[in-house]
Protein backbone atom coordinates (compact mmCIF):
# COMPACT_ATOMS: atom_id res chain seq x y z
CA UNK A 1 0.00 0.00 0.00
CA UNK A 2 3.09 2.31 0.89
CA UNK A 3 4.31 1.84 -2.54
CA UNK A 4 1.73 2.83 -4.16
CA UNK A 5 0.56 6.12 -2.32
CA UNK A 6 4.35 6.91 -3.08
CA UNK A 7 3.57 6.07 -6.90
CA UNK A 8 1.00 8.98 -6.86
CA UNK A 9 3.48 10.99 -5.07
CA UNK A 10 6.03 10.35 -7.54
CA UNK A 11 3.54 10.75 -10.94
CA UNK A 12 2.38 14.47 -9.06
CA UNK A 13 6.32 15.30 -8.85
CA UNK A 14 6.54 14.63 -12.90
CA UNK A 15 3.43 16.44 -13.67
CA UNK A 16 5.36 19.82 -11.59
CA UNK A 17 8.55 19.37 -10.85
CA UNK A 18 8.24 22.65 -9.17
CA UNK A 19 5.66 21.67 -6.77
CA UNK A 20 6.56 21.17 -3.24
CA UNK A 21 4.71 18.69 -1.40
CA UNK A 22 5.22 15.71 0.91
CA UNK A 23 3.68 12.75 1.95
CA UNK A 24 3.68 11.31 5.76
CA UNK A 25 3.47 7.93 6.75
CA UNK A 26 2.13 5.42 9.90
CA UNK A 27 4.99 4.41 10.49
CA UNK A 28 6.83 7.87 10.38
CA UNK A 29 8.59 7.64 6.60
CA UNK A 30 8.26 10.58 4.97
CA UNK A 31 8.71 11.22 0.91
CA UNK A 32 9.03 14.82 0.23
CA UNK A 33 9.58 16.98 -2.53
CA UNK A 34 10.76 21.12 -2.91
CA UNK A 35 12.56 22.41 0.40
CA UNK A 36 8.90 23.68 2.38
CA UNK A 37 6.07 21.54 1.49
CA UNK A 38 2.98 23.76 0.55
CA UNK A 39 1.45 20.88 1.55
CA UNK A 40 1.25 17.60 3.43
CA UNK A 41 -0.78 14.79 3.33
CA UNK A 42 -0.61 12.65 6.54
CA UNK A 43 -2.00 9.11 6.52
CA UNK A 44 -1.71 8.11 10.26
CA UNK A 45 -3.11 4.06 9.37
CA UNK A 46 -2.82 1.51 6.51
CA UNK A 47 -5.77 1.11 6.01
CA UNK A 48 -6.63 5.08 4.94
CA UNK A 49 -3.82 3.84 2.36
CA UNK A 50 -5.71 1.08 1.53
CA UNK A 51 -8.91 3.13 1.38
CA UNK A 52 -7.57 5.52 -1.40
CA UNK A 53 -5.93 3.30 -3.41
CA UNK A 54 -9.23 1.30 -3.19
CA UNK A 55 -11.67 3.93 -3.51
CA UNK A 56 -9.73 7.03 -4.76
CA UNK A 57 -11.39 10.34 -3.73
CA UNK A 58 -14.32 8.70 -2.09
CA UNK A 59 -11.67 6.92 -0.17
CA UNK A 60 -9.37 9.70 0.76
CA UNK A 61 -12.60 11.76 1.68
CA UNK A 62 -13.98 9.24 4.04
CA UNK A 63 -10.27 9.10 5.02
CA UNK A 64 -10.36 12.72 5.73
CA UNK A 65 -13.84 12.76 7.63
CA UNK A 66 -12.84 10.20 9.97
CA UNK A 67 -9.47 11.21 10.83
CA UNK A 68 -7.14 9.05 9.23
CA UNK A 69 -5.81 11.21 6.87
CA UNK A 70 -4.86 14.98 7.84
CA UNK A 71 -4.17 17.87 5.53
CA UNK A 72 -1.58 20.41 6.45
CA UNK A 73 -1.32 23.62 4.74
CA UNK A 74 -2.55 24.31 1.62
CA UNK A 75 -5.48 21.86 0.40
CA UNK A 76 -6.00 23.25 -2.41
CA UNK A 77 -2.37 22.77 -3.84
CA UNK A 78 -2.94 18.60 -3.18
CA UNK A 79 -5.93 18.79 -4.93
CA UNK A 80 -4.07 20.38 -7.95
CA UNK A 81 -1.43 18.14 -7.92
CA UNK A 82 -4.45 15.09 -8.14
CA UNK A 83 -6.04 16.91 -11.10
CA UNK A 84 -2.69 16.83 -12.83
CA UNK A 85 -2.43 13.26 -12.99
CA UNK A 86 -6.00 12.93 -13.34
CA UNK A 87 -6.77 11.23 -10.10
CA UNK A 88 -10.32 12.52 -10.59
CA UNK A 89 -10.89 10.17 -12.97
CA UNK A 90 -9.73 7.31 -11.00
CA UNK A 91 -12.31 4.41 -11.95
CA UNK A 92 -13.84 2.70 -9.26
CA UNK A 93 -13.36 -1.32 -8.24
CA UNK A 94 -16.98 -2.83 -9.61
CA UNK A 95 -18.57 -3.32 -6.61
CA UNK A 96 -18.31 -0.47 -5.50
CA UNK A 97 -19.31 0.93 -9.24
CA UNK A 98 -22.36 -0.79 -8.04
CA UNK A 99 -22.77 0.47 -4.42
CA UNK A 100 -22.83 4.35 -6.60
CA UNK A 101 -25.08 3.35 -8.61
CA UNK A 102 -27.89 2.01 -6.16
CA UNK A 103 -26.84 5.05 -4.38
CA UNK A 104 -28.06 7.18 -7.75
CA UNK A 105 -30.67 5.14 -7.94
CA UNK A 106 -32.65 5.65 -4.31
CA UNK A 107 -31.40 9.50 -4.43
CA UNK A 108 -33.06 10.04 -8.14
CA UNK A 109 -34.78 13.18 -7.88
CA UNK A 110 -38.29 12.16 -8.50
CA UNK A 111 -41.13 14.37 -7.15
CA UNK A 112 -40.25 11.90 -3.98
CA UNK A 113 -36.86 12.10 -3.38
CA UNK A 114 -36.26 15.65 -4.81
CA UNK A 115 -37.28 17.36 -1.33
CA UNK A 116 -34.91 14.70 0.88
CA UNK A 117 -32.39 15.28 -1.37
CA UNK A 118 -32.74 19.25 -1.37
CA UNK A 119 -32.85 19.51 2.17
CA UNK A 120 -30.23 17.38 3.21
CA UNK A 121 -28.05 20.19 1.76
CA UNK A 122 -29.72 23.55 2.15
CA UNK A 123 -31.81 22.80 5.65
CA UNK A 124 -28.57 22.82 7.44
CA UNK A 125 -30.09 26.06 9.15
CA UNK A 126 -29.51 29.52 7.97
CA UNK A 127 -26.92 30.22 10.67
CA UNK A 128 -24.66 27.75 9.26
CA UNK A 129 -24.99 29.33 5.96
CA UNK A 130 -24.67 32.86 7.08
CA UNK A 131 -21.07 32.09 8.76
CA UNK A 132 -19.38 31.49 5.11
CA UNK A 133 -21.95 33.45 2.53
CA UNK A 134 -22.41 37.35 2.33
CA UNK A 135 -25.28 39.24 3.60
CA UNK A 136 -27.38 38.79 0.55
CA UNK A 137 -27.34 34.81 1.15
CA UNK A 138 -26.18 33.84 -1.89
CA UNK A 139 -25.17 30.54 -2.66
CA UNK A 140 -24.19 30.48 -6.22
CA UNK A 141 -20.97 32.04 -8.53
CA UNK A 142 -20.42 35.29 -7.66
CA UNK A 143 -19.34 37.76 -10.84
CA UNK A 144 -16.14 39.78 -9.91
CA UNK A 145 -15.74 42.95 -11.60
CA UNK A 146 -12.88 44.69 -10.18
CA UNK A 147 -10.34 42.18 -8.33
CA UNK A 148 -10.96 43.76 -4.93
CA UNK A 149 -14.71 43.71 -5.01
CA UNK A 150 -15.88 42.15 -1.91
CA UNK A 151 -18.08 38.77 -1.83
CA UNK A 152 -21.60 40.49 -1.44
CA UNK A 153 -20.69 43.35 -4.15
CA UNK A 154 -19.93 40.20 -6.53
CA UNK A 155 -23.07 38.91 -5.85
CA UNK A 156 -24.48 42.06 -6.37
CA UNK A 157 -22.71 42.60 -9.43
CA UNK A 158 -24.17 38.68 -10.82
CA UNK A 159 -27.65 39.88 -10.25
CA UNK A 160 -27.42 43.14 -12.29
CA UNK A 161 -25.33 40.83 -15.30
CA UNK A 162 -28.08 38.66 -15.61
CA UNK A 163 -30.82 41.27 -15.19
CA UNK A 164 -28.71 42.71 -18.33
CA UNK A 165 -28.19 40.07 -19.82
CA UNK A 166 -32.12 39.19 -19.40
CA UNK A 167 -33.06 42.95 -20.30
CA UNK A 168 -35.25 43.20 -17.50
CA UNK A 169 -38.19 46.17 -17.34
CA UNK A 170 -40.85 47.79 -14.79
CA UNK A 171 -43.74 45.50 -13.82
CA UNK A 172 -42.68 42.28 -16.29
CA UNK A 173 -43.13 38.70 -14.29
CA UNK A 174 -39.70 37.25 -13.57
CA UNK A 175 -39.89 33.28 -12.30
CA UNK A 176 -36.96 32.36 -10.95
CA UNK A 177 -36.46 28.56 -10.58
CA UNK A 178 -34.75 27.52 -7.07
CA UNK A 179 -34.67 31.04 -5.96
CA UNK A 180 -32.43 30.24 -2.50
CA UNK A 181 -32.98 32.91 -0.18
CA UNK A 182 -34.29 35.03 -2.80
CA UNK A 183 -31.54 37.16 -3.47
CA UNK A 184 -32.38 37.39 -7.68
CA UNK A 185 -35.87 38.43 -6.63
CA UNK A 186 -34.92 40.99 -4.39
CA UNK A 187 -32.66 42.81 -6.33
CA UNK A 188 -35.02 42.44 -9.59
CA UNK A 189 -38.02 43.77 -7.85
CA UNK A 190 -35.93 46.64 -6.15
CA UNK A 191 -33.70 48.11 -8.95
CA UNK A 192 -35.78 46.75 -11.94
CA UNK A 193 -39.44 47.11 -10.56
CA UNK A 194 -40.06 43.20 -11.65
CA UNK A 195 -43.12 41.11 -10.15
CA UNK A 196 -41.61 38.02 -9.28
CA UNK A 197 -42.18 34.40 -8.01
CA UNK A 198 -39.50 32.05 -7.03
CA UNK A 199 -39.67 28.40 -5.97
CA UNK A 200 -37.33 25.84 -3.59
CA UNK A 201 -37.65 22.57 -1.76
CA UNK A 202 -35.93 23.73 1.17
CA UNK A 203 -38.48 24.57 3.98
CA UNK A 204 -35.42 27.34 5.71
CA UNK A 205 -35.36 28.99 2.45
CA UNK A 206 -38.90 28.92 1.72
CA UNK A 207 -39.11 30.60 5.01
CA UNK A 208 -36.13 32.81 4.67
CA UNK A 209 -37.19 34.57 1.45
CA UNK A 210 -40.88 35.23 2.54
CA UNK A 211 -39.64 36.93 5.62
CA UNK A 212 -37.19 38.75 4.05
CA UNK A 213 -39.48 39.72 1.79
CA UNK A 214 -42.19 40.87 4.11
CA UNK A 215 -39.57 42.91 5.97
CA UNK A 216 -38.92 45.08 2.56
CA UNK A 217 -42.32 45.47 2.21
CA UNK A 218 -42.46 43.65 -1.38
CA UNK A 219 -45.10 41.61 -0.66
CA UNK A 220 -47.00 42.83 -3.35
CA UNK A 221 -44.45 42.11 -5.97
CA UNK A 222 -42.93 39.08 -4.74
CA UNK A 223 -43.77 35.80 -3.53
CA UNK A 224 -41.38 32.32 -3.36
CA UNK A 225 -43.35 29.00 -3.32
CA UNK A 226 -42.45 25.44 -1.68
CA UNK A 227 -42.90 23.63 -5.02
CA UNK A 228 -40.75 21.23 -6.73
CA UNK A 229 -40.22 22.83 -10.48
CA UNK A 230 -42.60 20.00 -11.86
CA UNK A 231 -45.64 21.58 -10.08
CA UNK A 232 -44.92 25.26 -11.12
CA UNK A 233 -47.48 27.32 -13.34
CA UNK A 234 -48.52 30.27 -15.32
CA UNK A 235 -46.72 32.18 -18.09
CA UNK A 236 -43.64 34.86 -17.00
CA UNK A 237 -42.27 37.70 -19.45
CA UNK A 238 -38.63 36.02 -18.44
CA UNK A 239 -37.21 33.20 -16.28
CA UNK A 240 -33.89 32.47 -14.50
CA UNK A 241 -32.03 30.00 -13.17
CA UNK A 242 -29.49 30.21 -10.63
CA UNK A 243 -27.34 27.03 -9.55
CA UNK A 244 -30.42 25.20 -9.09
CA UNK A 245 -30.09 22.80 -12.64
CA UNK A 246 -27.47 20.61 -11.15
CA UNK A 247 -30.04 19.12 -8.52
CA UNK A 248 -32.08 18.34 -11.45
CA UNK A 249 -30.51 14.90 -11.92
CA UNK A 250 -29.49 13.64 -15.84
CA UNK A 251 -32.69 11.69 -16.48
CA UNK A 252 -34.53 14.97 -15.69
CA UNK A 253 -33.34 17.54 -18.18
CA UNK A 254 -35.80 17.08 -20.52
CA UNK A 255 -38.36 17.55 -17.72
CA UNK A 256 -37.18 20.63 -16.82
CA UNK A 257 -36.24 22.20 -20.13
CA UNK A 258 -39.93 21.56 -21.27
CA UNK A 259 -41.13 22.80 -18.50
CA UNK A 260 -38.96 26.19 -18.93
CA UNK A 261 -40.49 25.98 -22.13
CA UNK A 262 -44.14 25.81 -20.86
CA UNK A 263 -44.14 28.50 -18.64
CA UNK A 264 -42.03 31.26 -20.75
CA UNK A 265 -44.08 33.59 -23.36
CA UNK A 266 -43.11 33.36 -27.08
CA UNK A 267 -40.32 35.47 -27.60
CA UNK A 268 -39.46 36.09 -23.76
CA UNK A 269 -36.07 35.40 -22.35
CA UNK A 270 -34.68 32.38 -20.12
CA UNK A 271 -31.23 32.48 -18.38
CA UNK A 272 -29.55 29.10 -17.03
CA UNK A 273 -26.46 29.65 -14.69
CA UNK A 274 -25.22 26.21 -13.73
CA UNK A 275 -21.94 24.69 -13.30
CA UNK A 276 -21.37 22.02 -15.89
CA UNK A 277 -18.64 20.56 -18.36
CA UNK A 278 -17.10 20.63 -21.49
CA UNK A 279 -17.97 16.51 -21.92
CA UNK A 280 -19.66 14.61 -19.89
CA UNK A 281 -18.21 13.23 -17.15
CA UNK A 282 -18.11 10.38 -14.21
CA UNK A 283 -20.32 11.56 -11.27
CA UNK A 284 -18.16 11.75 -8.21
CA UNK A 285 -19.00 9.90 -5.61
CA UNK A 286 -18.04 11.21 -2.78
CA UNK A 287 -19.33 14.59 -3.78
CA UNK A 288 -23.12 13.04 -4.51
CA UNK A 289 -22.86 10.76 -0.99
CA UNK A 290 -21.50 13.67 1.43
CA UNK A 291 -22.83 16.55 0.12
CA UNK A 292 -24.90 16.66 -3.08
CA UNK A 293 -27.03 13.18 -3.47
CA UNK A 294 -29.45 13.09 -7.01
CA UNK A 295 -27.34 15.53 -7.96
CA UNK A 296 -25.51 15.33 -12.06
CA UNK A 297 -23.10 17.81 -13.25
CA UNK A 298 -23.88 18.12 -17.17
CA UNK A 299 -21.65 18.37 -20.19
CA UNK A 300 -22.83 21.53 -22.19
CA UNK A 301 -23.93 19.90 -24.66
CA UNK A 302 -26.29 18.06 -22.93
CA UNK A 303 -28.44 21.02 -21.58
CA UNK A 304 -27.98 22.62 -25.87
CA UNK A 305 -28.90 19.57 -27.38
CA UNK A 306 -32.74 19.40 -25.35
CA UNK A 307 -33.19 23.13 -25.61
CA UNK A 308 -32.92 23.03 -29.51
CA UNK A 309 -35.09 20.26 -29.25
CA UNK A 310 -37.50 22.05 -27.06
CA UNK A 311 -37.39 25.19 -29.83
CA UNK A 312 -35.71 27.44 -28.13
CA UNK A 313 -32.55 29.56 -29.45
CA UNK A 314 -29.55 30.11 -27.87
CA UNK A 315 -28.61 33.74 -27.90
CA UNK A 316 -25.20 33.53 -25.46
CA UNK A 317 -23.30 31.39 -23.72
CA UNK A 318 -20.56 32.89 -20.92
CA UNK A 319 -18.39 30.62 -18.74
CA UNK A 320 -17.39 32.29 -15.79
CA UNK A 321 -15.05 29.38 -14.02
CA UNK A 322 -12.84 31.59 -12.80
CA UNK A 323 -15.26 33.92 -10.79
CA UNK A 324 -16.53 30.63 -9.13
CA UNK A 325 -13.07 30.03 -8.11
CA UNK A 326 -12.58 32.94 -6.30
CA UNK A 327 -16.35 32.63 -5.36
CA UNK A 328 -15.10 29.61 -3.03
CA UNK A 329 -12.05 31.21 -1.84
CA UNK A 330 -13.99 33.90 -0.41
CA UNK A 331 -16.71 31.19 0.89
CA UNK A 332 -13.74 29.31 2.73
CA UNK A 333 -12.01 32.29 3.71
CA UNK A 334 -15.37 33.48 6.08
CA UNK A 335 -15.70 29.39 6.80
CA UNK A 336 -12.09 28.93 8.21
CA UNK A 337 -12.71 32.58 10.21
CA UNK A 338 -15.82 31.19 11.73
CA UNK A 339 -14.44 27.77 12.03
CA UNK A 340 -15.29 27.27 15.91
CA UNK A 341 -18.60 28.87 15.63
CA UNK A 342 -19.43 25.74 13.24
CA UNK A 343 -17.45 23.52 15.37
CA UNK A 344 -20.36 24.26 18.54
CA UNK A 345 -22.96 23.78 15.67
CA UNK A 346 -21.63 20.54 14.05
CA UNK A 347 -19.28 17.54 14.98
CA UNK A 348 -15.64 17.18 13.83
CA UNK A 349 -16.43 14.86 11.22
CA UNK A 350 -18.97 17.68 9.44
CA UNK A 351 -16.50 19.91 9.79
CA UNK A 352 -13.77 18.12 8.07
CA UNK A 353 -17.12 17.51 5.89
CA UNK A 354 -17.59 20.80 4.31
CA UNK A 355 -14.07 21.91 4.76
CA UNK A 356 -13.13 19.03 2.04
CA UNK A 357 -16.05 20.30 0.25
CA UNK A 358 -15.22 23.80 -0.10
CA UNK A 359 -11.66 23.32 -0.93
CA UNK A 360 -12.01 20.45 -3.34
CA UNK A 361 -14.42 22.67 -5.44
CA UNK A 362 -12.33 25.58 -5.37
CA UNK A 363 -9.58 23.68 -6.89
CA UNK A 364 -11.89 21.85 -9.37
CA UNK A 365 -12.83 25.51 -10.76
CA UNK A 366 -9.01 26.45 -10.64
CA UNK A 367 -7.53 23.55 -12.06
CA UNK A 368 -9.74 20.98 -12.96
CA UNK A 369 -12.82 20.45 -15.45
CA UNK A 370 -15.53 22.20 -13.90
CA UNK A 371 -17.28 25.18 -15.74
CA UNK A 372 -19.39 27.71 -14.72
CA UNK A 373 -22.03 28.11 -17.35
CA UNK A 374 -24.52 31.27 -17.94
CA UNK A 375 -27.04 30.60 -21.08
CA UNK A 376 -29.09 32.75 -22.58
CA UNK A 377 -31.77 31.88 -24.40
CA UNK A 378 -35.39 33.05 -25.87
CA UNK A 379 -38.18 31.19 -26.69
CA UNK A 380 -38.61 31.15 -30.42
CA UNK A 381 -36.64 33.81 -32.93
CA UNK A 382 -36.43 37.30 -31.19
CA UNK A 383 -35.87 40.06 -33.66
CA UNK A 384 -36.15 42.86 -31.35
CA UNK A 385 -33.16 41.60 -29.16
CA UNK A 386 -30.07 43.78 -29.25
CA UNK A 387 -27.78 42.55 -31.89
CA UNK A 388 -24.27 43.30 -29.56
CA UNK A 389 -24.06 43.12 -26.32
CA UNK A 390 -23.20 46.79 -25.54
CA UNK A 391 -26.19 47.11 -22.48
CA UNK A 392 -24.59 43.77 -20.84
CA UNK A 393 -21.27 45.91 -20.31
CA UNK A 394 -22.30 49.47 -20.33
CA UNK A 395 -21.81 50.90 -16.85
């Protein structure tokens, strides 16, 4: 087992020579690379060894969660290093191919399982969330226009992009389609004078946004439903979707894109931000166990293909990867600051949890495959659309 955790030591030295890293063993042999490691991985038992050469990132998360394996320093950096010799793509033993699968198969979101699955993330309590978000509760890709904008002005800054980008105007009906804490609707109704109605499966959100909402005295403009997106109706001027598609699951697209398609006027405007792919890829399974289960990352493709198919056209299509990296970085920077607040609210092992969750996405965004996808579409030829996109970028 030694032997081989120093193989994938020795491949991430010939991917950068320049890295500096080291690896710490049981039984206190050390391989080590550069003069100060930016990072070390410490596996304190043979059988966290045996785990992640068994199991690859599922095993070295469940490693990670239960203490066997500690990671000094810079996580991140490691989880470069692994993307660099495509450990992501490590292909599981068949059985436990199998154990993933009946695990995709019981977390499917059907009308069912599509609430469990919802609020096993997201009904983690809004104090939780507030310790790493901004004050806008946002939980989606931020938009960074000026490198030292802080987190909440990049959120702020995503919500006026897309309601550019979706050329919204006084008193049209904006749906947005797992609103969160309402943030989109908010902003819409307030600068853009939208009526809006949002929908989510999580009861704090649900709760959240109609309080918040009720505080600002926009009662009479907005409203967010408990409703899975199935059970939505009515027609809207424009609709938008904010880092809600990837709970959707990959047998569902179709669903959902037709139902888009339902409830959006000829000629109006749809906007789908979602993280996705350039191909499709291998769900990760640690990932959709610990922290997302029914949910599917898609290739881009995928989501173009149905919405041709559906009849809509595709007006613009902006990846913004790099603003959901430093998204995270700002995410983990308030988690790590508020790290023994969380501690009193969680145990060690959910700590370790998220903390592996956080990181591991901010690298994925940095240096692996993940995209951050914003596409804009209309439903049917629109002729009276701007033909540049000068009012996306004028100040």
């Amino acid at each position: 087992m030694k032997k081989a955790i120093k193989n994938i030591a020795q491949m991430m030295h010939q991917a950068d020579p320049k890295a500096c890293f080291a690896f710490e063993f049981w039984d206190g042999d050390v391989i080590r690379f550069g003069a100060v490691p930016r990072v070390t991985l410490r596996l304190k038992t043979k059988s966290c060894a045996r785990s992640i050469i068994g199991k690859g990132f599922l095993g070295l998360g469940e490693s990670y969660m239960e203490g066997d394996l500690e990671i000094e320093s810079c996580m991140v950096e490691l989880f470069r290093l692994g993307f660099a010799i495509g450990f992501d793509d490590y292909k599981l033993p068949l059985w436990q191919q199998f154990r993933v699968f009946i695990l995709g198969m019981l977390n499917r979101n059907t009308r069912r399982c599509a609430q469990k699955n919802i609020s096993y993330h997201y009904d983690r309590g809004d104090e939780f969330y507030a310790l790493y978000l901004d004050k806008t509760m946002t939980y989606s890709c931020a938009y960074f226009k000026r490198s030292d904008d802080s987190l909440e002005q990049a959120q702020l800054n995503k919500y006026e992009h897309i309601a550019k980008k979706l050329i919204l105007k006084p008193d049209e009906t904006l749906l947005d389609i797992g609103c969160g804490w309402g943030g989109m609707l908010i902003f819409a109704a307030q600068k853009y004078g939208i009526r809006g109605v949002g929908n989510t499966l999580s009861k704090n959100q649900f709760e959240y946004a109609n309080r918040k909402i009720k505080e600002l005295g926009l009662q009479d403009r907005l409203k967010v439903l408990y409703k899975d997106f199935r059970q939505l109706s009515g027609k809207f001027d424009k609709i938008v979707s904010i880092g809600m598609f990837e709970h959707v699951g990959k047998k569902f697209i179709p669903a959902f894109i037709q139902k888009v398609s339902d409830l959006l006027k000829t000629g109006g405007l749809g906007l789908l931000h979602t993280i996705g792919g350039d191909t499709p890829s291998a769900s990760d399974p640690w990932t959709f166990n610990y922290i997302f289960p029914g949910a599917y990352i898609p290739a881009l493709h995928e989501i173009t293909s149905e919405m041709g198919k559906t009849g809509f056209s595709i007006i613009d299509v902006e990846n913004l990867r790099l603003h959901y990296a430093k998204t995270l970085e700002k995410w983990i920077e308030n988690y790590e600051k508020n790290i023994e607040k969380i501690r009193e609210l969680f145990d060690e092992a959910f700590v370790k949890q998220w903390r592996l969750f956080l990181h591991s996405t901010a690298a994925g965004f940095k240096c692996g495959k993940s995209q951050l996808f914003q596409i804009l579409f209309s439903k049917g030829s629109n002729n009276a659309l701007p033909i540049t996109r000068a009012h996306v970028y004028r100040e």
